[in-house]
C-alpha atoms as a PDB file:
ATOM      1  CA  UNK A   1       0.000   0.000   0.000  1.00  0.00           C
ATOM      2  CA  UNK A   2       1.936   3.060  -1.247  1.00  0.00           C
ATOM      3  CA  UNK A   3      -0.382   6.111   0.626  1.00  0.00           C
ATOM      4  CA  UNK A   4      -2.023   3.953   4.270  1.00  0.00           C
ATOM      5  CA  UNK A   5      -2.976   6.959   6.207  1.00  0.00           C
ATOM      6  CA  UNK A   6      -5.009   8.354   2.862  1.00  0.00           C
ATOM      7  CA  UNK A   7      -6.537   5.336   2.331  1.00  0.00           C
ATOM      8  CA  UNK A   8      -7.398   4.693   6.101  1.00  0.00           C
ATOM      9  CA  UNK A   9      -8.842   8.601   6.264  1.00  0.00           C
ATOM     10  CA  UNK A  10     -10.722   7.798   3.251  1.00  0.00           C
ATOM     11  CA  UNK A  11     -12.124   4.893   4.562  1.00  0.00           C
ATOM     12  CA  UNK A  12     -12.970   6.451   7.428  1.00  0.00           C
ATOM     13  CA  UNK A  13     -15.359   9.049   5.709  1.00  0.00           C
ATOM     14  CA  UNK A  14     -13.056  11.555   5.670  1.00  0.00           C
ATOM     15  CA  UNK A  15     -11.326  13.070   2.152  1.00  0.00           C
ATOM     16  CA  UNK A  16      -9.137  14.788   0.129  1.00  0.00           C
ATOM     17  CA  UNK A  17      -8.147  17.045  -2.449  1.00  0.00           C
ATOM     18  CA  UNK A  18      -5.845  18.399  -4.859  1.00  0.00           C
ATOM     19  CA  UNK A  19      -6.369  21.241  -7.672  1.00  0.00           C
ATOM     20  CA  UNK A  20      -4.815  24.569  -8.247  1.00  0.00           C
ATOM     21  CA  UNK A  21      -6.488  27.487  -6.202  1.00  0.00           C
ATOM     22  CA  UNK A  22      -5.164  30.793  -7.314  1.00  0.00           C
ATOM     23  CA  UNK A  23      -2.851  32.828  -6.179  1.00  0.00           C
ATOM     24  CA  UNK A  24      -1.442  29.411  -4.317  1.00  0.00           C
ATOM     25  CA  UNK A  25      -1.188  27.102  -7.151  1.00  0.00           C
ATOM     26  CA  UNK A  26      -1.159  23.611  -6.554  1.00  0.00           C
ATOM     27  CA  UNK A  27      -2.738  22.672  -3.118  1.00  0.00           C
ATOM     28  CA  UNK A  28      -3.453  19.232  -1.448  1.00  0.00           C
ATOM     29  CA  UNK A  29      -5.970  19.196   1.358  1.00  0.00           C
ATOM     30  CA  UNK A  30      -7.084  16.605   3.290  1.00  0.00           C
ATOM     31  CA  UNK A  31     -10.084  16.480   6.178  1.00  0.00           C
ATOM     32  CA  UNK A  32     -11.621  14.229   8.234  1.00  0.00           C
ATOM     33  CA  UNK A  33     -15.973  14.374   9.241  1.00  0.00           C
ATOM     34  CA  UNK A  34     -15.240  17.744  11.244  1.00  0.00           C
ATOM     35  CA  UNK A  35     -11.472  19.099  10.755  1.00  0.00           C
ATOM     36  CA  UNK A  36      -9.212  19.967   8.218  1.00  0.00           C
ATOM     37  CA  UNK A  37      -6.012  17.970   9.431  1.00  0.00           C
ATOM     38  CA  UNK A  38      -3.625  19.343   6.146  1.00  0.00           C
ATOM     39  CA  UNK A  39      -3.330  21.590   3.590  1.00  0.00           C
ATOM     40  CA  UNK A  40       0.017  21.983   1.943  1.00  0.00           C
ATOM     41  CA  UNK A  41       1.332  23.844  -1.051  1.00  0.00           C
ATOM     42  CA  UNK A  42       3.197  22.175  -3.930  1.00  0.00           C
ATOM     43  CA  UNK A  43       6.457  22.951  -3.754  1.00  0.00           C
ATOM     44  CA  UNK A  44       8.720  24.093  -7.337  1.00  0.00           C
ATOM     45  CA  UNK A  45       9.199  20.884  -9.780  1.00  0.00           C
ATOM     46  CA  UNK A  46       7.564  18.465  -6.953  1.00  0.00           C
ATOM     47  CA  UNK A  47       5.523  15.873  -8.648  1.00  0.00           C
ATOM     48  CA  UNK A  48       1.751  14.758  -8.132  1.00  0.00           C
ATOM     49  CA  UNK A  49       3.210  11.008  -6.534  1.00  0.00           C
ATOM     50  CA  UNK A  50       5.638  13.170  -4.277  1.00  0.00           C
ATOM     51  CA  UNK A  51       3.035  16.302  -2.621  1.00  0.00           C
ATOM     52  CA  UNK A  52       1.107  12.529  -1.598  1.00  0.00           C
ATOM     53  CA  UNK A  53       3.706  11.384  -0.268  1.00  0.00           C
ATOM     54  CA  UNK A  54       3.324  14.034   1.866  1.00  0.00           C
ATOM     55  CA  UNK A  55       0.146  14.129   2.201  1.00  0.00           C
ATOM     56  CA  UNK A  56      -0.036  10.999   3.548  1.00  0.00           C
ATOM     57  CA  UNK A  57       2.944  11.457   6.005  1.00  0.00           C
ATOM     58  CA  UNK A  58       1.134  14.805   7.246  1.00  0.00           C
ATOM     59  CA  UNK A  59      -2.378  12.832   7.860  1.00  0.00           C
ATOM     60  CA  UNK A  60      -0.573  10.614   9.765  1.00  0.00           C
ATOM     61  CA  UNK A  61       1.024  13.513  12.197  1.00  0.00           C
ATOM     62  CA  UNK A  62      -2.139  14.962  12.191  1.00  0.00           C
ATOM     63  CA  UNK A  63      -4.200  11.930  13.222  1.00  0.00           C
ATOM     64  CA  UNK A  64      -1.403  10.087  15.456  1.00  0.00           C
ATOM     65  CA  UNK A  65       0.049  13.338  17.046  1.00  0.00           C
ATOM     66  CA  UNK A  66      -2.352  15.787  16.870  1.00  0.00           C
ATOM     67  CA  UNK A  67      -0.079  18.356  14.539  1.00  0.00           C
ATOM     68  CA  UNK A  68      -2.058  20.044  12.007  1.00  0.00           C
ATOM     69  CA  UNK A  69       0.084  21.293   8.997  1.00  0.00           C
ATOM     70  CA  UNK A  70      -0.917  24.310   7.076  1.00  0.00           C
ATOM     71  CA  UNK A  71       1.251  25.630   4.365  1.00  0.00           C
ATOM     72  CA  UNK A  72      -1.317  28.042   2.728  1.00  0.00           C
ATOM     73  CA  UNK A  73      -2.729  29.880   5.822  1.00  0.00           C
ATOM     74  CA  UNK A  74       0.530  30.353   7.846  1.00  0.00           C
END
């Protein structure tokens, strides 16, 4: 299984997503029934596979250590 904590959020109700919202660009968010746990920015020349990567290594801070990570709001 090459993402666990997106797939376990997922299964769990909870979801996320990934588009370009202006002025940001490329932005991955990911919430659960009542929080947003993550929302980070693509960062220059990183691919798709590697802003899940993580994604999924930020749901699992968020959901096993209670750290939320926001790149766009901070």
């Amino acid at each position: 299984m090459q993402f666990p904590n997106i797939e376990s959020l997922i299964d769990c109700d909870g979801q996320i997503s990934i588009g370009n919202i202006h002025p940001n660009g490329s932005i991955a968010v990911a919430n659960d029934q009542e929080n947003t746990l993550v929302m980070l920015k693509s960062r220059p020349d990183e691919s798709i596979l590697e802003l899940l990567s993580r994604l999924d290594q930020a749901i699992e801070l968020a959901i096993e250590d209670e750290i939320i990570t926001d790149e766009v709001n901070s």
